[in-house]
PDB file of N, CA and C in Angstrom:
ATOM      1  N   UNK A   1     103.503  74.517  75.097  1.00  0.00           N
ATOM      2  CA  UNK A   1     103.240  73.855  76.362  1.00  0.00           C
ATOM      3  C   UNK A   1     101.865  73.187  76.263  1.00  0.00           C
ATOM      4  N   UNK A   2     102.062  71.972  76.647  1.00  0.00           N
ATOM      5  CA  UNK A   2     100.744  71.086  76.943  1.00  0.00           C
ATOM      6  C   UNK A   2      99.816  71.355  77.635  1.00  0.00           C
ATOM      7  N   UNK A   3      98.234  70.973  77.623  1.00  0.00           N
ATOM      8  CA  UNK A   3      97.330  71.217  78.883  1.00  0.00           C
ATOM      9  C   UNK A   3      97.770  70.649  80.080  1.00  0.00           C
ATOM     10  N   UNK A   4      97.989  69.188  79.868  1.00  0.00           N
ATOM     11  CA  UNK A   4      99.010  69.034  81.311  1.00  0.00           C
ATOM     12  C   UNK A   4     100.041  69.677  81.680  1.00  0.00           C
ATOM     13  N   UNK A   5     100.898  70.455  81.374  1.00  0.00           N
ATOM     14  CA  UNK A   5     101.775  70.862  81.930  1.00  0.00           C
ATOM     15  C   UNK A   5     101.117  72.243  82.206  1.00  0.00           C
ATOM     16  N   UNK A   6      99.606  72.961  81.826  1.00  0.00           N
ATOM     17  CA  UNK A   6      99.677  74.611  82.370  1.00  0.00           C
ATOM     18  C   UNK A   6      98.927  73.986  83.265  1.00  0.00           C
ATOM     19  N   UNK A   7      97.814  73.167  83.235  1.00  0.00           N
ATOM     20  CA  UNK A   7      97.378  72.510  84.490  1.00  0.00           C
ATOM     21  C   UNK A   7      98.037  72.410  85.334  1.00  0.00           C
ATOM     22  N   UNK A   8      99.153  71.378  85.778  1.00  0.00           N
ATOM     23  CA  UNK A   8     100.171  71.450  86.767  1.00  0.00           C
ATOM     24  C   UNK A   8     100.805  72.793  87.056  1.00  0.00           C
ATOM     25  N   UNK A   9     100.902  73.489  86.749  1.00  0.00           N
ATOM     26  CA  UNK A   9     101.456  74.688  86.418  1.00  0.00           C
ATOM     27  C   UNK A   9     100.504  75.760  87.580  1.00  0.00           C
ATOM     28  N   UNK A  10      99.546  75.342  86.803  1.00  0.00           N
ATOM     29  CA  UNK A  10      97.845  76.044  87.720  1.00  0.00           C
ATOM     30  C   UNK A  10      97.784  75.760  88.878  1.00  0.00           C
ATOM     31  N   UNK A  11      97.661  74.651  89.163  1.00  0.00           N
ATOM     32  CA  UNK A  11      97.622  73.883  90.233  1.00  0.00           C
ATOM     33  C   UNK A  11      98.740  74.101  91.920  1.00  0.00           C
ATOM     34  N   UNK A  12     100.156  74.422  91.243  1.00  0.00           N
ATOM     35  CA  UNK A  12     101.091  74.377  92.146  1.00  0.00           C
ATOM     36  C   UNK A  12     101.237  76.273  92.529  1.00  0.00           C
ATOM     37  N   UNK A  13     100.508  77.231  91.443  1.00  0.00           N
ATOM     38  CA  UNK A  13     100.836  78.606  91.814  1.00  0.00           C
ATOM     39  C   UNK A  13      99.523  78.583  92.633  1.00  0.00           C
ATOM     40  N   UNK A  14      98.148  78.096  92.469  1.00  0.00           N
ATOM     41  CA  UNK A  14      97.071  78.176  93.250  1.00  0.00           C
ATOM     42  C   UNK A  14      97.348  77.811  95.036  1.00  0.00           C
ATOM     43  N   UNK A  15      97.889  76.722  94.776  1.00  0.00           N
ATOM     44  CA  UNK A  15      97.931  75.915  95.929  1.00  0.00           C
ATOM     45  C   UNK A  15      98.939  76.449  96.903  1.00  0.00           C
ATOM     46  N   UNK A  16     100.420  76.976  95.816  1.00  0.00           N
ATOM     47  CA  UNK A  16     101.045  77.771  96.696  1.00  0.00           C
ATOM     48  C   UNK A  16     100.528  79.330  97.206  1.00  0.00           C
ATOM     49  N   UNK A  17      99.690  79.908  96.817  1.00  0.00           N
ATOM     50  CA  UNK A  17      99.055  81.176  96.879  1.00  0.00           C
ATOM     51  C   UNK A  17      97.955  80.703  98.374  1.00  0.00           C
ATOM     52  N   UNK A  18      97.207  79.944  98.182  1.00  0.00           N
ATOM     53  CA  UNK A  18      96.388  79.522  99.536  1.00  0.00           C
ATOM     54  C   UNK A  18      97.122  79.532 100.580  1.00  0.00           C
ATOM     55  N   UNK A  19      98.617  78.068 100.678  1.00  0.00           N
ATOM     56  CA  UNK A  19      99.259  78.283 101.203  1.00  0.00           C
ATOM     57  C   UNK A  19      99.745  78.884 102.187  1.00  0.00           C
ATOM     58  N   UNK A  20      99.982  79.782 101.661  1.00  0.00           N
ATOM     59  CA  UNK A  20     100.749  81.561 102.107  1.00  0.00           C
ATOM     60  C   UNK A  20      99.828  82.252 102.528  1.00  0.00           C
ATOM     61  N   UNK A  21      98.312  82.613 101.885  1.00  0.00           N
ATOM     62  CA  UNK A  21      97.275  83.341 102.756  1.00  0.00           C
ATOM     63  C   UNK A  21      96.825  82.620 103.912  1.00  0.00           C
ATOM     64  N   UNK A  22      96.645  80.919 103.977  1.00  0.00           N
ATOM     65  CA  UNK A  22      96.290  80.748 105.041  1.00  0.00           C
ATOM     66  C   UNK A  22      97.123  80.917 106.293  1.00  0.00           C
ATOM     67  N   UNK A  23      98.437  81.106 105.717  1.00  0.00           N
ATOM     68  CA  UNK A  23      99.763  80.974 106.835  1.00  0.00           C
ATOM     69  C   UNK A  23      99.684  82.566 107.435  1.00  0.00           C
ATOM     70  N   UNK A  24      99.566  83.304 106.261  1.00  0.00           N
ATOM     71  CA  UNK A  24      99.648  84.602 107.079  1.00  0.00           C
ATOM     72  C   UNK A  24      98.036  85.081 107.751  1.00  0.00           C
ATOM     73  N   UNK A  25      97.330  84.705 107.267  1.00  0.00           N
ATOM     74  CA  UNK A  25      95.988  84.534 108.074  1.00  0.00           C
ATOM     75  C   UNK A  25      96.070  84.124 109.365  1.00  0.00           C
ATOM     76  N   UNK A  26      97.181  83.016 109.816  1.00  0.00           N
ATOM     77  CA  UNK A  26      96.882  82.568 110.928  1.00  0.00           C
ATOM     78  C   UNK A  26      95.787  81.334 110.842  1.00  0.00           C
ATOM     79  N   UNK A  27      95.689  80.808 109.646  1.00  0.00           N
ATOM     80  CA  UNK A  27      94.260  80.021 109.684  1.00  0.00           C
ATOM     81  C   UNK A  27      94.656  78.668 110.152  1.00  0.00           C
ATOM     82  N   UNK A  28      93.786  77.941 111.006  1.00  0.00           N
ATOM     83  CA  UNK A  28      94.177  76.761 111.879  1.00  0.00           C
ATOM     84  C   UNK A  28      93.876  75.789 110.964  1.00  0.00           C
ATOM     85  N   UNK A  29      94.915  75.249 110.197  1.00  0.00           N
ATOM     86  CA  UNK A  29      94.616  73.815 109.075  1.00  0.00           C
ATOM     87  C   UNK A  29      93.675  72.645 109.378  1.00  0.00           C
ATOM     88  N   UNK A  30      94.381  72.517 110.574  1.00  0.00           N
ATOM     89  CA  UNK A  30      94.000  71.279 111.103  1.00  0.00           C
ATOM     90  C   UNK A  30      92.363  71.067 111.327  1.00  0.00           C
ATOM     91  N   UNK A  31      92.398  72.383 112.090  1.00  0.00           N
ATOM     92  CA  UNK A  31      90.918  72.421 112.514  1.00  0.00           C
ATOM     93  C   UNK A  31      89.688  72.450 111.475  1.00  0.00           C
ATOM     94  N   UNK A  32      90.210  73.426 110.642  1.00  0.00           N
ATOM     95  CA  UNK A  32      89.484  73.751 108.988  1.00  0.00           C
ATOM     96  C   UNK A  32      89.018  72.055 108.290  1.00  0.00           C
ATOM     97  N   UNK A  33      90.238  71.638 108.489  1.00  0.00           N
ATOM     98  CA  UNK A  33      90.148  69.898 107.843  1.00  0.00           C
ATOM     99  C   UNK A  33      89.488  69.407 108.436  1.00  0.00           C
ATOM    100  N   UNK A  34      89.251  69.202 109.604  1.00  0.00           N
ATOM    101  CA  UNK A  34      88.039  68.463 110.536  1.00  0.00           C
ATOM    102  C   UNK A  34      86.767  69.029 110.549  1.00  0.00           C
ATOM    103  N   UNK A  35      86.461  70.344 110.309  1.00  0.00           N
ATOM    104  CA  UNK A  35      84.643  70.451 110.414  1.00  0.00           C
ATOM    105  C   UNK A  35      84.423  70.087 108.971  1.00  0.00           C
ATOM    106  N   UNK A  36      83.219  69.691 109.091  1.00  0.00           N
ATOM    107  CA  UNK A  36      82.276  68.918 108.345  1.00  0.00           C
ATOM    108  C   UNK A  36      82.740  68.367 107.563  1.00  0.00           C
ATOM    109  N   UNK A  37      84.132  67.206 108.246  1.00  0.00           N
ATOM    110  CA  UNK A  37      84.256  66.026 107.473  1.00  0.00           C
ATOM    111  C   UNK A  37      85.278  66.812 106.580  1.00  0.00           C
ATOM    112  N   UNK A  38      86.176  67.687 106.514  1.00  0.00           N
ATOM    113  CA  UNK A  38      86.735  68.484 105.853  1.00  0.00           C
ATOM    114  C   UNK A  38      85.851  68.852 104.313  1.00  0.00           C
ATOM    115  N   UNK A  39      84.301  68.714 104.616  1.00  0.00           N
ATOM    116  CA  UNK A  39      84.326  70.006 103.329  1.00  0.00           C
ATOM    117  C   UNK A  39      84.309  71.097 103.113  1.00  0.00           C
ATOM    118  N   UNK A  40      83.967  71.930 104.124  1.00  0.00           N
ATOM    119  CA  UNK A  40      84.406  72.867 103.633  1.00  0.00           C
ATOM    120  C   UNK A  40      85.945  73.705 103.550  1.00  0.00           C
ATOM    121  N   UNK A  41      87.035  72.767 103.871  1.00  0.00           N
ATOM    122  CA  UNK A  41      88.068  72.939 103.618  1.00  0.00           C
ATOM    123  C   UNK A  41      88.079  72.516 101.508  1.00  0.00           C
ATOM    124  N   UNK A  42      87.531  71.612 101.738  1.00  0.00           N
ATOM    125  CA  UNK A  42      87.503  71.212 100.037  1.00  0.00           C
ATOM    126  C   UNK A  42      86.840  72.054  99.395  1.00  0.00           C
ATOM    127  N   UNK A  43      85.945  73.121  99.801  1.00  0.00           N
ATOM    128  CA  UNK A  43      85.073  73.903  99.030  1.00  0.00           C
ATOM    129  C   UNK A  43      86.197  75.326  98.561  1.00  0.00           C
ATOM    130  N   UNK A  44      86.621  75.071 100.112  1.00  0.00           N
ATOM    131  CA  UNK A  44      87.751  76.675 100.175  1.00  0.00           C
ATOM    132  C   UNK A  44      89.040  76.202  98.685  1.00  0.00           C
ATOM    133  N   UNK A  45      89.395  75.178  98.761  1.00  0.00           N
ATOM    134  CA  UNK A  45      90.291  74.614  97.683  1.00  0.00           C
ATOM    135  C   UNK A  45      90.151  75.058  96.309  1.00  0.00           C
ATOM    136  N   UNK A  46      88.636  74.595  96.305  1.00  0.00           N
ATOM    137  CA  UNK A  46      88.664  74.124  94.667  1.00  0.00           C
ATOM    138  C   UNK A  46      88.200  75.425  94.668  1.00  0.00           C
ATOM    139  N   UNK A  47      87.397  76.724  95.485  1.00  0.00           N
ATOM    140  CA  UNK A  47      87.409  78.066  94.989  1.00  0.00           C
ATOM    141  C   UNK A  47      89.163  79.118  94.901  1.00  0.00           C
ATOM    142  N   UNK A  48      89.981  78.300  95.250  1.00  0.00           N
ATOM    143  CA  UNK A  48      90.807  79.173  94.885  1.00  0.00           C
ATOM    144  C   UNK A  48      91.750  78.185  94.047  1.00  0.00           C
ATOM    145  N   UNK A  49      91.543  76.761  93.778  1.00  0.00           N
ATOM    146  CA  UNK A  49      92.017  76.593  92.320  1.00  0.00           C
ATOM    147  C   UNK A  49      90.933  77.480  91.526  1.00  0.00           C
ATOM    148  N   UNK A  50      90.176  77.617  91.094  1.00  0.00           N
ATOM    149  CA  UNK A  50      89.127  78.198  89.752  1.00  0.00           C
ATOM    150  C   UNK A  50      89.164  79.973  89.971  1.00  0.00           C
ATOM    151  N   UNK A  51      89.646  80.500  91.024  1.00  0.00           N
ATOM    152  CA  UNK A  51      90.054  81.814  91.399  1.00  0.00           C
ATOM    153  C   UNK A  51      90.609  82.793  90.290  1.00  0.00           C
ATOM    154  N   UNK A  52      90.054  83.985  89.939  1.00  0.00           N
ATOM    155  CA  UNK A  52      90.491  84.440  88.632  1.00  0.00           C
ATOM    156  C   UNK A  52      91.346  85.870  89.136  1.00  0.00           C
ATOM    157  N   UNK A  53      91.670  85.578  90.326  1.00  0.00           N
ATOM    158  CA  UNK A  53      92.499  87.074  91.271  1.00  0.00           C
ATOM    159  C   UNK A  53      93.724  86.579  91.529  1.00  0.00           C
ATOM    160  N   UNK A  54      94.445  85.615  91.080  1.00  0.00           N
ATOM    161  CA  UNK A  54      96.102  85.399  91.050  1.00  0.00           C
ATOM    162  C   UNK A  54      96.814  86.250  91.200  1.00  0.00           C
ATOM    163  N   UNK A  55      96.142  87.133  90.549  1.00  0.00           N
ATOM    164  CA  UNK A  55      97.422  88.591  90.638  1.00  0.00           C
ATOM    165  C   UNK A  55      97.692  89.320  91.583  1.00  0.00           C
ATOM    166  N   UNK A  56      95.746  89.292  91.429  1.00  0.00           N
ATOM    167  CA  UNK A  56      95.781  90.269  92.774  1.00  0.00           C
ATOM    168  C   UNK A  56      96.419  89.802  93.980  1.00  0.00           C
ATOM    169  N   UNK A  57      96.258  88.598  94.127  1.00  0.00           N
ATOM    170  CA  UNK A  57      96.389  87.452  95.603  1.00  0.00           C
ATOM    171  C   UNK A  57      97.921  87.718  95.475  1.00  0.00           C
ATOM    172  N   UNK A  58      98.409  87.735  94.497  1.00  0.00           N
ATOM    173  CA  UNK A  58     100.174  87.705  94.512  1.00  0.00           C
ATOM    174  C   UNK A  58     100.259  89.110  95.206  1.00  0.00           C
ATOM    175  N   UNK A  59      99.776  90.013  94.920  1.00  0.00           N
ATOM    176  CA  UNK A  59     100.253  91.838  94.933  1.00  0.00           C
ATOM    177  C   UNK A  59      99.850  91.626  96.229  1.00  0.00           C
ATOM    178  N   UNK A  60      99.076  91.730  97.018  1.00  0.00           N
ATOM    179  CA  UNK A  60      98.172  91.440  98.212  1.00  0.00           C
ATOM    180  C   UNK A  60      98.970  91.113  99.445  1.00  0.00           C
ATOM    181  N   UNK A  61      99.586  89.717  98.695  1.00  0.00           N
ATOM    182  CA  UNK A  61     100.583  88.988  99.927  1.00  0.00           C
ATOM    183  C   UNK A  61     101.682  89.499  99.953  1.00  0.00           C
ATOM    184  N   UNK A  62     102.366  90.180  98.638  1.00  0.00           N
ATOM    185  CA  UNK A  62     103.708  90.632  98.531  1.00  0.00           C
ATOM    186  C   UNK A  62     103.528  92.594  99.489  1.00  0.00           C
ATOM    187  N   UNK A  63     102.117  93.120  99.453  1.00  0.00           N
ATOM    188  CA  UNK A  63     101.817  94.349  99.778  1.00  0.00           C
ATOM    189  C   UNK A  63     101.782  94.212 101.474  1.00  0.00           C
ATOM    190  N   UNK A  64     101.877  93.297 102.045  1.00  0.00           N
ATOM    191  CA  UNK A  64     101.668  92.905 103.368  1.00  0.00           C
ATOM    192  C   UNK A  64     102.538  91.943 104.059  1.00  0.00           C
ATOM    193  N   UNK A  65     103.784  92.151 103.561  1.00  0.00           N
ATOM    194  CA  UNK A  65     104.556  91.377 103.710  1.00  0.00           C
ATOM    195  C   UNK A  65     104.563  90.456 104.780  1.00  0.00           C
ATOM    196  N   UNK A  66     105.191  90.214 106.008  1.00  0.00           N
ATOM    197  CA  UNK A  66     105.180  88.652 107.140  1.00  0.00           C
ATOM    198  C   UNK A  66     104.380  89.243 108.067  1.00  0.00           C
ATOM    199  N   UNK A  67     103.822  90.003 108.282  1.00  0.00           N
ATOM    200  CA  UNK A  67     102.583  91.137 109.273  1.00  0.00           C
ATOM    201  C   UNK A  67     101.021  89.988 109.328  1.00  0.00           C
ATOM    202  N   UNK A  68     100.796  89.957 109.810  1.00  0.00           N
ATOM    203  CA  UNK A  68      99.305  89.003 110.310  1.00  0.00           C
ATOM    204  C   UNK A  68      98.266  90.440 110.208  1.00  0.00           C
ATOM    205  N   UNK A  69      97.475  90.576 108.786  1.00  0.00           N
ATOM    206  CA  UNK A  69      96.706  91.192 108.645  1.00  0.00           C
ATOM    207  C   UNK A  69      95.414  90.841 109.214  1.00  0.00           C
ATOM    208  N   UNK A  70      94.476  91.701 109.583  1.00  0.00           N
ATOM    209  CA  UNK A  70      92.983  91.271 110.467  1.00  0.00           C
ATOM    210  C   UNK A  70      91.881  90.139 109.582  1.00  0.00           C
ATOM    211  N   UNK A  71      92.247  90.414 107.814  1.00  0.00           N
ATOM    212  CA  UNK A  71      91.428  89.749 107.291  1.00  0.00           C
ATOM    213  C   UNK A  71      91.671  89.486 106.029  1.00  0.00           C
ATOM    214  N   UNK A  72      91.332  88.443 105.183  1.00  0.00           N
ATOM    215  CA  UNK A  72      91.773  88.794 103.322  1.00  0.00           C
ATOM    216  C   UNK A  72      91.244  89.643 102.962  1.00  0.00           C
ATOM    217  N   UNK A  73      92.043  89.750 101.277  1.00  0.00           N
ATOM    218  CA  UNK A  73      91.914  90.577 100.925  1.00  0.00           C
ATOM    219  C   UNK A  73      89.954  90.287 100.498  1.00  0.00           C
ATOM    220  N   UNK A  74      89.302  91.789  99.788  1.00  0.00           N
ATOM    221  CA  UNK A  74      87.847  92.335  99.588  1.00  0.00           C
ATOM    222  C   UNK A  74      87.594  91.126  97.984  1.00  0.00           C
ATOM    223  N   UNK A  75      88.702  90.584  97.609  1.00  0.00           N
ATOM    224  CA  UNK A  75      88.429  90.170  96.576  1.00  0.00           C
ATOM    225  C   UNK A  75      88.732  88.441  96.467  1.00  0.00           C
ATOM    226  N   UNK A  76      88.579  87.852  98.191  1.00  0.00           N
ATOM    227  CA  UNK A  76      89.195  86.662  97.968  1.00  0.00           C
ATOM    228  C   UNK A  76      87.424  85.843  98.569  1.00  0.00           C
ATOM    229  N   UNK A  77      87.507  84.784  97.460  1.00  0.00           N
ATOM    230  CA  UNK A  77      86.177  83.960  97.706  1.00  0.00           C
ATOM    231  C   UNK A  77      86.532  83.026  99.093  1.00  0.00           C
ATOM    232  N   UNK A  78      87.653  83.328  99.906  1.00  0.00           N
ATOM    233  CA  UNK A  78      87.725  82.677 100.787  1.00  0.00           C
ATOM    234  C   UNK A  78      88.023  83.176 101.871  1.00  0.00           C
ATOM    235  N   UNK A  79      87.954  84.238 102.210  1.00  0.00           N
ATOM    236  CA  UNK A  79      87.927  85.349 103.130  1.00  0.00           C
ATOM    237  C   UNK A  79      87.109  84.918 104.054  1.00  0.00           C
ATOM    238  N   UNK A  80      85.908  84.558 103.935  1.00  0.00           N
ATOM    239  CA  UNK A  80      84.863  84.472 104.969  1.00  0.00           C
ATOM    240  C   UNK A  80      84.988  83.169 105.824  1.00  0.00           C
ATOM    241  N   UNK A  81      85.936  81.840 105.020  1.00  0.00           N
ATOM    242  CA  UNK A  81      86.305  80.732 105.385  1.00  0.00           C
ATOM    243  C   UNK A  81      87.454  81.257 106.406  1.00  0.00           C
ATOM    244  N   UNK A  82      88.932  81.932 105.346  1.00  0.00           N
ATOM    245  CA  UNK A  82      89.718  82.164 106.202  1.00  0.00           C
ATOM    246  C   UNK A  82      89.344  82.791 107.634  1.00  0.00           C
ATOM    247  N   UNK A  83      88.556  83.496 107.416  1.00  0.00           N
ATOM    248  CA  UNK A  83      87.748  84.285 108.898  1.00  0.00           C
ATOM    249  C   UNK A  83      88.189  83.448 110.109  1.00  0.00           C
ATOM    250  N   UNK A  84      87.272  82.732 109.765  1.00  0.00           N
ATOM    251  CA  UNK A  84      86.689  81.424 110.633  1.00  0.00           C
ATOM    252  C   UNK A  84      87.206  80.320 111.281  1.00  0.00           C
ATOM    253  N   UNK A  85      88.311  80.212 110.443  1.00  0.00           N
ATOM    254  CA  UNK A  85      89.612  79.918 110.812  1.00  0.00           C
ATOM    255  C   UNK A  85      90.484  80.283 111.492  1.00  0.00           C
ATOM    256  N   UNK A  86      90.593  81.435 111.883  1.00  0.00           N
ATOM    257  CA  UNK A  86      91.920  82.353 111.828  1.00  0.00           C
ATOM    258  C   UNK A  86      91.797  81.850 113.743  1.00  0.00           C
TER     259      UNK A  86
END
């Protein structure tokens, strides 16, 4: 397999993993995208493309199944975003 193809690869399990935490977070998209010009929606992004807890983030969401937990998980660099959001 090519770098482009684990890239893409990277890209679509990251993005679907945010996804899903922000959904079960409750996190308001819209709103996230509008403060400051949406960066720090872009900051929250590109820390969970470069995110080295995939696994965990998988076990996490699958351990908590459709339930609206109070907060992410202790090991997500975007926890404090999702917060803020929610």
């Amino acid at each position: 397999m090519g770098i482009v193809e684990r890239v893409g690869m990277r890209l679509e399990r990251q993005s679907h993993l945010m996804s899903v935490m922000m959904e079960r977070l409750g996190v308001d998209q819209e709103r996230a995208g509008q403060e400051q010009l949406g960066l720090g929606l872009a900051r929250a992004v590109r820390s969970c493309m470069f995110c080295h807890h995939s696994a965990e983030c998988e076990e996490w969401l699958s351990a908590h199944g459709e339930r609206q937990p109070e907060a992410g998980p202790e090991f997500c660099g975007n926890r404090r975003f999702f917060g803020a959001h929610s």
